[in-house]
N, C-alpha and C. Protein backbone atom coordinates (compact mmCIF):
# COMPACT_ATOMS: atom_id res chain seq x y z
N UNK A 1 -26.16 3.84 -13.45
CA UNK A 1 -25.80 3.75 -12.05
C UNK A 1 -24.98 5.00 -11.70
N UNK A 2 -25.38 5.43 -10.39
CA UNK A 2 -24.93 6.80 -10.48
C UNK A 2 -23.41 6.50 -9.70
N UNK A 3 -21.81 7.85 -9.76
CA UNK A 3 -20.70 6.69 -9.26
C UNK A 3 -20.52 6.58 -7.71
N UNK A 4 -21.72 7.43 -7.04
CA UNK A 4 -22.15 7.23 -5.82
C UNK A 4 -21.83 5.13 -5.48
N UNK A 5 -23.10 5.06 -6.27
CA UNK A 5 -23.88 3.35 -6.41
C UNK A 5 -22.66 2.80 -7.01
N UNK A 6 -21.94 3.14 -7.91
CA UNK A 6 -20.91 2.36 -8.44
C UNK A 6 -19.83 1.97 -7.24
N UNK A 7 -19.51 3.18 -6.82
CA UNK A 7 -18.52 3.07 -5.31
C UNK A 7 -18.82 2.34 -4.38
N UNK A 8 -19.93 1.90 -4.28
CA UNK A 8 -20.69 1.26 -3.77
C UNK A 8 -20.17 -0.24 -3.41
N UNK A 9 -20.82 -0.42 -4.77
CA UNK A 9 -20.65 -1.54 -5.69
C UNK A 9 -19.02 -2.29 -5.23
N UNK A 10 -18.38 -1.63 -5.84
CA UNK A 10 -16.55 -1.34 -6.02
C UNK A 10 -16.40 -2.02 -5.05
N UNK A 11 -16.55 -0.66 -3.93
CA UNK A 11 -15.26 -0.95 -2.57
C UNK A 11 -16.54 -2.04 -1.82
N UNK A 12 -17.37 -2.81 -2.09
CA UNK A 12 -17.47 -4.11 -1.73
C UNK A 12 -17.19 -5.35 -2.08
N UNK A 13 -16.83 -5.29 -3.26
CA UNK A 13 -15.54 -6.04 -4.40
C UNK A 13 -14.37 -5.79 -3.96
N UNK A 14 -13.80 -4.26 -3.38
CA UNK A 14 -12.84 -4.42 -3.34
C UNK A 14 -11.86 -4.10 -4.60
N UNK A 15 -12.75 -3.61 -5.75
CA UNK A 15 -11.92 -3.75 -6.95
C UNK A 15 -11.84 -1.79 -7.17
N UNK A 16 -11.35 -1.81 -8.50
CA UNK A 16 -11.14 0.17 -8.34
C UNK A 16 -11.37 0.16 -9.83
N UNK A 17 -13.19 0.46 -10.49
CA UNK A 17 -13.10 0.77 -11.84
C UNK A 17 -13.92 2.09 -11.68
N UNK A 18 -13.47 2.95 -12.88
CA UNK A 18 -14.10 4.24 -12.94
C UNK A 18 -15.74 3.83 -13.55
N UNK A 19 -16.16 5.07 -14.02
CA UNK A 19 -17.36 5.00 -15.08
C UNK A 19 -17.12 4.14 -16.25
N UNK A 20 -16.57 4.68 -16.75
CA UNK A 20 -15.79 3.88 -18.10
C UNK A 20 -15.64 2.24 -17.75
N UNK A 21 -15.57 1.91 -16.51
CA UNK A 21 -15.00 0.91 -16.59
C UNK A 21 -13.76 0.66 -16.25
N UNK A 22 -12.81 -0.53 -16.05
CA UNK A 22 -11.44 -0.76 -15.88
C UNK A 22 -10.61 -0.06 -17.14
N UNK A 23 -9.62 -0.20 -16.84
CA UNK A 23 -8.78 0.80 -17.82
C UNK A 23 -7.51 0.95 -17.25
N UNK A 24 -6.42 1.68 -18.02
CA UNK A 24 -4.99 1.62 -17.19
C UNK A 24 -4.71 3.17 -16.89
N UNK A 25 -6.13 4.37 -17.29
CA UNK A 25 -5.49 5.61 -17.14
C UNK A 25 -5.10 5.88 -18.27
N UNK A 26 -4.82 5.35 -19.30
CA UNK A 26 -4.21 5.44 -20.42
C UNK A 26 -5.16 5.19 -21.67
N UNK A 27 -5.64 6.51 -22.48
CA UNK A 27 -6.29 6.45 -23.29
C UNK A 27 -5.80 5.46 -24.93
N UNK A 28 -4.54 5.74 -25.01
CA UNK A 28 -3.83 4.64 -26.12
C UNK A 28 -4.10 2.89 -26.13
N UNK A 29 -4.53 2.37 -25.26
CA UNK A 29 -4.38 1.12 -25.09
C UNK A 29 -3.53 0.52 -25.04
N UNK A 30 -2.45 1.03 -24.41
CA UNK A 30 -0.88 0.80 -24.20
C UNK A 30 -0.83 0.27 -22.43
N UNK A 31 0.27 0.79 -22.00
CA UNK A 31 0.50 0.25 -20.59
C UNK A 31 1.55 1.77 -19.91
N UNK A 32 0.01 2.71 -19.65
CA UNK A 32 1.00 4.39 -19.30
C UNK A 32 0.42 3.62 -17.58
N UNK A 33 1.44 4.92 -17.60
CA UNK A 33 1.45 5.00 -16.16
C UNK A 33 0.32 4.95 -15.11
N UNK A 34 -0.92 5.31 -15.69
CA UNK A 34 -2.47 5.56 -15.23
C UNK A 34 -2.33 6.64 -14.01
N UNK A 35 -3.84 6.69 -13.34
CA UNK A 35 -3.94 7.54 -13.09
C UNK A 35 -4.14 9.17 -13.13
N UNK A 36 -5.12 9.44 -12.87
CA UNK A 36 -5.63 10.73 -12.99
C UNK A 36 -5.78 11.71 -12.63
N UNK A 37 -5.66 11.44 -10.95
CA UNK A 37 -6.23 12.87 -10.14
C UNK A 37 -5.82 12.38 -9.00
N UNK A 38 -6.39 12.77 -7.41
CA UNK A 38 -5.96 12.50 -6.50
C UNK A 38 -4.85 13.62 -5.80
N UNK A 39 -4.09 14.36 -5.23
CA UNK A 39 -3.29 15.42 -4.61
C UNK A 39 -1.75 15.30 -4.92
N UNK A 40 -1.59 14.00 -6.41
CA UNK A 40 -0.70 14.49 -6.59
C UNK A 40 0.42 14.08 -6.25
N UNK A 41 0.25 13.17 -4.92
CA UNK A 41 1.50 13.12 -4.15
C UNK A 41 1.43 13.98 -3.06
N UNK A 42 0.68 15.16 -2.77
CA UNK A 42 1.38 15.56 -1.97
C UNK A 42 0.64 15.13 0.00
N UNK A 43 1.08 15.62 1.01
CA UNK A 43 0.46 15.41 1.83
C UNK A 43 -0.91 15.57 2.23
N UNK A 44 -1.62 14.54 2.72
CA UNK A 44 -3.13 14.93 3.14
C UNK A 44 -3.98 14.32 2.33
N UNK A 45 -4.94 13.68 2.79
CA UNK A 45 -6.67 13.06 1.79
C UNK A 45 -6.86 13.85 1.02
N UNK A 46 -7.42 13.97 -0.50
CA UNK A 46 -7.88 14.73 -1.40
C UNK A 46 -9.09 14.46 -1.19
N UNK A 47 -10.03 15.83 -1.09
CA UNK A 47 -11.41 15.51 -0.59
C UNK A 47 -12.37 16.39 -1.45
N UNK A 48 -13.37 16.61 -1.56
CA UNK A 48 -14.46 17.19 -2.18
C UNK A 48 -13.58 18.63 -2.56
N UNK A 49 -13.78 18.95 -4.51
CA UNK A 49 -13.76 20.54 -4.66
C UNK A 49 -12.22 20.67 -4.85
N UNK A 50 -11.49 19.62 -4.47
CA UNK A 50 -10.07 20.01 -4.90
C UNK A 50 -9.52 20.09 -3.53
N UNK A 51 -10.17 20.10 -2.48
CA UNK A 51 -9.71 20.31 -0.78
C UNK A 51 -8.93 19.61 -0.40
N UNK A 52 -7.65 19.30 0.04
CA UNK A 52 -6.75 18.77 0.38
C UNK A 52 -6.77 19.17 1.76
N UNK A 53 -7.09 17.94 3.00
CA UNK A 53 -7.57 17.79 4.43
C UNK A 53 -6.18 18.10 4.98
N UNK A 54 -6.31 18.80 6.38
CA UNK A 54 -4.73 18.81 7.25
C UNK A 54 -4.48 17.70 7.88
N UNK A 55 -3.50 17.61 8.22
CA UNK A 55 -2.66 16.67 8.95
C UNK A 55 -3.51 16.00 10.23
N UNK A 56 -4.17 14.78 10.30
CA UNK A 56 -5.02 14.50 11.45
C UNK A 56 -6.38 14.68 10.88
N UNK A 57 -6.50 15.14 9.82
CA UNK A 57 -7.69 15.31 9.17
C UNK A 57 -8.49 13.94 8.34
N UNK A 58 -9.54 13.30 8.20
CA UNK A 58 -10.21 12.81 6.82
C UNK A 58 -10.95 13.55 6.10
N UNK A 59 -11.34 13.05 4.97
CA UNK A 59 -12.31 13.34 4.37
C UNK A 59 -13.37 12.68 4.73
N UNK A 60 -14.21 13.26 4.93
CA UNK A 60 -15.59 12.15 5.78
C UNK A 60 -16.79 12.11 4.58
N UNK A 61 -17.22 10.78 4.01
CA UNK A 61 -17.96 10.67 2.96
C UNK A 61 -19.27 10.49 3.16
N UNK A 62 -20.37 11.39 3.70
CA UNK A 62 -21.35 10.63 4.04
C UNK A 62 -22.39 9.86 3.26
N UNK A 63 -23.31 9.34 3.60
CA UNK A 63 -24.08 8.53 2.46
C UNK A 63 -25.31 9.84 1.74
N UNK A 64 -25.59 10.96 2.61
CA UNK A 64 -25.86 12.14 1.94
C UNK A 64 -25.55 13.39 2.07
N UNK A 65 -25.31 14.79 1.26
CA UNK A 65 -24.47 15.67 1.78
C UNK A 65 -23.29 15.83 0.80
N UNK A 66 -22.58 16.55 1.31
CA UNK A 66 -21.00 16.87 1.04
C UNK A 66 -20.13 16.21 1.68
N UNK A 67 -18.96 15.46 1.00
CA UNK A 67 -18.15 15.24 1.84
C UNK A 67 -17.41 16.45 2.33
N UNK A 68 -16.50 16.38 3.15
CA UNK A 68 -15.55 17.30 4.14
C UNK A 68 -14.64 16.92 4.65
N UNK A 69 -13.45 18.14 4.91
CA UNK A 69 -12.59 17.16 6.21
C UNK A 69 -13.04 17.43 7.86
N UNK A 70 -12.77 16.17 8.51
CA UNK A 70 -12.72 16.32 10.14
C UNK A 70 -11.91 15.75 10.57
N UNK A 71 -12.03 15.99 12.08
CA UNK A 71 -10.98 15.21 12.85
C UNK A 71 -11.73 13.64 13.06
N UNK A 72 -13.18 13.66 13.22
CA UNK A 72 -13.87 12.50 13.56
C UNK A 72 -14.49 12.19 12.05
N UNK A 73 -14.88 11.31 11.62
CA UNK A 73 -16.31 10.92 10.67
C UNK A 73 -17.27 10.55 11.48
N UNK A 74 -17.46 10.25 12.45
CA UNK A 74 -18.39 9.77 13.15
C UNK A 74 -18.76 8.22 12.82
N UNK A 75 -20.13 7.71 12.35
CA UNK A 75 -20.89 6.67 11.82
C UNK A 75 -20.13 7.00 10.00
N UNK A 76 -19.62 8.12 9.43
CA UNK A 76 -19.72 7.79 7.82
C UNK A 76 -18.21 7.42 7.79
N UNK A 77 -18.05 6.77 6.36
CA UNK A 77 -16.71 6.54 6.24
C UNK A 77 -15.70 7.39 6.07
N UNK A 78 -14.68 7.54 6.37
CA UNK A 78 -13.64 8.86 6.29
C UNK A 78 -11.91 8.09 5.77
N UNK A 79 -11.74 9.18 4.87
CA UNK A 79 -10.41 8.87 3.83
C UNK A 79 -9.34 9.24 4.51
N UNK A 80 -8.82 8.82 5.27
CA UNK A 80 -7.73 9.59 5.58
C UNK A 80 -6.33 9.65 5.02
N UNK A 81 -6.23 8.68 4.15
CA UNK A 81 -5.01 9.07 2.96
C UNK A 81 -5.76 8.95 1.18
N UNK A 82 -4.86 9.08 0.73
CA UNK A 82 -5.14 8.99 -0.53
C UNK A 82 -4.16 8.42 -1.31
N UNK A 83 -3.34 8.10 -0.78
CA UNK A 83 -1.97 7.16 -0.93
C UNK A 83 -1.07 7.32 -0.41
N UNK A 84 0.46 6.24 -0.91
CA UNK A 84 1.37 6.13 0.09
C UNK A 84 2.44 7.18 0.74
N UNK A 85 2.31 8.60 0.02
CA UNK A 85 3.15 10.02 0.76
C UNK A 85 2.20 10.21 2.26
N UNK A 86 1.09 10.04 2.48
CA UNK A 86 0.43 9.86 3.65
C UNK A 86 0.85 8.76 4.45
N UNK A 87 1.32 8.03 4.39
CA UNK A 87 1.43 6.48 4.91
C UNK A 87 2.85 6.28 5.54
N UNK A 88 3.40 7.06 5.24
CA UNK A 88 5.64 7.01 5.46
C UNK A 88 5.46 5.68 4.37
N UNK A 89 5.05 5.70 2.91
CA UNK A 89 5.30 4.81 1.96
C UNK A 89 4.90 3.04 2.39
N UNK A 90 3.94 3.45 2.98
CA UNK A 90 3.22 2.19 3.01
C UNK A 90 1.66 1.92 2.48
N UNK A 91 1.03 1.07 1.58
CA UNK A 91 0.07 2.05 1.26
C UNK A 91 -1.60 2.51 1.61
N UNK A 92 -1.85 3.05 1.33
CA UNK A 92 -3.33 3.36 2.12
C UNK A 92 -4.63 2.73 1.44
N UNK A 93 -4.95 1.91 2.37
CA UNK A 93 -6.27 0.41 1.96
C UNK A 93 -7.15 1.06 2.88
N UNK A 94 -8.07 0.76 1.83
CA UNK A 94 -9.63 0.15 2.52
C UNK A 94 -10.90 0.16 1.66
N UNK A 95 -12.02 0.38 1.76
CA UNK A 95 -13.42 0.35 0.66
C UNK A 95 -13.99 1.77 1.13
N UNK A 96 -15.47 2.07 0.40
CA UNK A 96 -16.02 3.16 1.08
C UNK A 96 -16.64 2.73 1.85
N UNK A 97 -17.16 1.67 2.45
CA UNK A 97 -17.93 1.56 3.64
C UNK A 97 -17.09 1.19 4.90
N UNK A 98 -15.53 0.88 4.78
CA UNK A 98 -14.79 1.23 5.47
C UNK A 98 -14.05 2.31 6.21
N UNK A 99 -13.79 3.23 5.19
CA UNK A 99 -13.06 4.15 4.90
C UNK A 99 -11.59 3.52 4.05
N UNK A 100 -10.51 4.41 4.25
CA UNK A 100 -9.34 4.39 3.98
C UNK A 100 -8.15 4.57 5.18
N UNK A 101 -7.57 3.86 5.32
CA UNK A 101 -6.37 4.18 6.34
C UNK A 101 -4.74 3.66 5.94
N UNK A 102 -3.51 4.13 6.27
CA UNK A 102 -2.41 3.51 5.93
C UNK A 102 -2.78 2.33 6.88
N UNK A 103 -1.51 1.61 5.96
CA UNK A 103 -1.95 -0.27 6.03
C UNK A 103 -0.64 0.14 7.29
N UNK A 104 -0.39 -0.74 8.16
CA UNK A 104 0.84 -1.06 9.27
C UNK A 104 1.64 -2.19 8.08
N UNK A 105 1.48 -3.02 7.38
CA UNK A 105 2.80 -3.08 6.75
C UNK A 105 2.96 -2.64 5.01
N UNK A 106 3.81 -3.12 4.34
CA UNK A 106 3.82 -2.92 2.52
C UNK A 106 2.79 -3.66 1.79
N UNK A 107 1.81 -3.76 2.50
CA UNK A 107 0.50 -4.48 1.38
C UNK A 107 -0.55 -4.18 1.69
N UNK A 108 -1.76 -4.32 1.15
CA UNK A 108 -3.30 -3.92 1.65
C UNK A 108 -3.79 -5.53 2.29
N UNK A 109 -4.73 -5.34 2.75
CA UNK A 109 -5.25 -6.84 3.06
C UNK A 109 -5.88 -7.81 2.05
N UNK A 110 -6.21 -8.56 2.37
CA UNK A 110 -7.07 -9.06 0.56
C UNK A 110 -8.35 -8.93 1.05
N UNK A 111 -8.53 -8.49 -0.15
CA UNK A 111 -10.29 -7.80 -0.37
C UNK A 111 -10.63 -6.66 -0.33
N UNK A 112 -9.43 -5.62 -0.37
CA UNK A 112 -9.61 -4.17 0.08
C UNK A 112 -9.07 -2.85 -1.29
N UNK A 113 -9.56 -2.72 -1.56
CA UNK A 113 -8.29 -1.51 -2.71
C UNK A 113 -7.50 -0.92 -1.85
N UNK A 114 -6.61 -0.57 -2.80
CA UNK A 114 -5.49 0.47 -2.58
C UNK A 114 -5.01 1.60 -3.43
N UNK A 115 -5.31 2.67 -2.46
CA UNK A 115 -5.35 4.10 -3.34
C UNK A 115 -3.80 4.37 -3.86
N UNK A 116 -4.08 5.02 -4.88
CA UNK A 116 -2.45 5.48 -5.51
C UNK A 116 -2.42 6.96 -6.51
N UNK A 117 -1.80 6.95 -7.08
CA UNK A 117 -1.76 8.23 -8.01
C UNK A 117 -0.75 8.05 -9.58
N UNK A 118 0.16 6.69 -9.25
CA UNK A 118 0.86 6.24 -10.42
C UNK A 118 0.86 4.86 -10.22
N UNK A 119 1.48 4.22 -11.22
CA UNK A 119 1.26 2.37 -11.40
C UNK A 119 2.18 2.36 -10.44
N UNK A 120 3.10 2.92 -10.43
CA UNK A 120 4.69 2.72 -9.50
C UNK A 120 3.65 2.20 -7.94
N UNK A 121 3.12 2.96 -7.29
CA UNK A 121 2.19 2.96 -6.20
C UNK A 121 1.68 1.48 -6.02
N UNK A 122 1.13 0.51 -6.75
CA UNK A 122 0.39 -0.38 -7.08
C UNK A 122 1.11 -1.53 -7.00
N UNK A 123 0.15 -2.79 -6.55
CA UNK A 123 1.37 -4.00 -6.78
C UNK A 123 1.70 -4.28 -7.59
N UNK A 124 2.65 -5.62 -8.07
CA UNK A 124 2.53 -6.03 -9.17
C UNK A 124 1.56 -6.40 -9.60
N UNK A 125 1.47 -6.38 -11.45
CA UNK A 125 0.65 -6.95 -12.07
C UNK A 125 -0.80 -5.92 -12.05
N UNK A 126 -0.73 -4.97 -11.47
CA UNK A 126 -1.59 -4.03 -11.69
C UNK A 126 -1.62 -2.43 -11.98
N UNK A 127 -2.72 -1.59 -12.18
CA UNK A 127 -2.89 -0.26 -12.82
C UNK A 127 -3.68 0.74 -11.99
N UNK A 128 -3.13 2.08 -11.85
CA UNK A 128 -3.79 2.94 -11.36
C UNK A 128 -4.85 3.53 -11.78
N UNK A 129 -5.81 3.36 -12.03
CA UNK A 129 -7.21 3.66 -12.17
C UNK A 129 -8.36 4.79 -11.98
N UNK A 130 -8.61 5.88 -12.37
CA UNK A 130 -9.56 7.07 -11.74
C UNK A 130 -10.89 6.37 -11.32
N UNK A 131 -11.28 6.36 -9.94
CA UNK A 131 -12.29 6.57 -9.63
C UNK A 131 -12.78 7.86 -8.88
N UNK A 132 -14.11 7.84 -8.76
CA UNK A 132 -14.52 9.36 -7.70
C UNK A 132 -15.95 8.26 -6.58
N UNK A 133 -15.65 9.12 -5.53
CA UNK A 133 -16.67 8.27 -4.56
C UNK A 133 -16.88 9.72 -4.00
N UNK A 134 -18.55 9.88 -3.80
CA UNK A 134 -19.44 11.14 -3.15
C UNK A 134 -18.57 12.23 -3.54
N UNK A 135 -18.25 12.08 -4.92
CA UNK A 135 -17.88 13.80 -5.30
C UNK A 135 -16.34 13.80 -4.63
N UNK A 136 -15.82 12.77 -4.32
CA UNK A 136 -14.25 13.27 -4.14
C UNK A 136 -13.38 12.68 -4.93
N UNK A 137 -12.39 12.71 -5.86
CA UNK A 137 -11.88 12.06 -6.63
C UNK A 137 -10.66 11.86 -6.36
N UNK A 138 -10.06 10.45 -7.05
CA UNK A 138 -8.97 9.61 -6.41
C UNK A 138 -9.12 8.22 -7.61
N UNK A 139 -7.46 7.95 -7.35
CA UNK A 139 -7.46 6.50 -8.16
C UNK A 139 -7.12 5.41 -6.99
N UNK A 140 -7.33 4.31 -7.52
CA UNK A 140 -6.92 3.12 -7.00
C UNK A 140 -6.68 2.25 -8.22
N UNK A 141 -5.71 0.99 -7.16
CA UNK A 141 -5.30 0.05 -7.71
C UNK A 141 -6.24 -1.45 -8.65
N UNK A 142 -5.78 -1.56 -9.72
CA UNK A 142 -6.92 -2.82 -10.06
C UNK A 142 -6.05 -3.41 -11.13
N UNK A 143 -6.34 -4.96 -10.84
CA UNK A 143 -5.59 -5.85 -11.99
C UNK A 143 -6.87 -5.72 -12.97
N UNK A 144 -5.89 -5.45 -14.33
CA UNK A 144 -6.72 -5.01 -15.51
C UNK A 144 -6.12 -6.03 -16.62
């Protein structure tokens, strides 16, 4: 399954496993911090190529193509955070056929992931996770 189809899959679950599978980020089989990639923390969607989108920007994922940043996505789904330094620390939910947006309060909705970059990010009882959706890479949250 290609991780196009996997993302797919996922953010209609709602759940956040890479290729590999669920996992904590942590190759030891311990309980690290997880997480892999994503901007880091710093401001802005991490989007295709390492591109970190401006302020007002998404990453727009289409179902073929490159993703990019815009001001609109139009009809495709568009990332506009990649976690909670985008959000004023609230955190940023949604699937890929949604997109991604900061949540209005401290939780995601149920049924939705939530992007992060460390476990700290994540609710309880769960792990930050690498996934990639249309070539842009990012973790989210998943009880493992």
């Amino acid at each position: 399954m290609s991780n196009l189809a996997r993302w797919w899959w996922v953010g209609a679950l709602g759940l956040a496993c890479g290729a590999g599978g669920c996992g904590d980020g942590d190759d030891d089989g311990g309980s690290g911090s997880g997480g892999s990639s994503g901007s880091s923390g710093q401001a802005g969607a991490e989007c295709a190529g390492g591109a970190v989108c401006a302020a007002g920007q998404s990453c727009c994922v289409p179902l073929s193509g490159a993703a990019s940043c815009a001001q609109s996505c139009g009809s495709d789904p568009g990332f506009a955070c990649d976690g909670p330094e985008d959000c004023a620390g609230n955190p940023c939910c949604g699937t890929l056929t949604t997109g991604f947006a900061c949540a209005s309060t401290d939780a995601c909705e149920t049924g939705v992931a939530r992007r992060c970059h460390t476990k700290d990010d994540c609710a309880s009882g769960e792990q930050c996770v690498p996934v990639t959706a249309g070539g842009v890479p990012g973790d989210s949250c998943a009880k493992i």
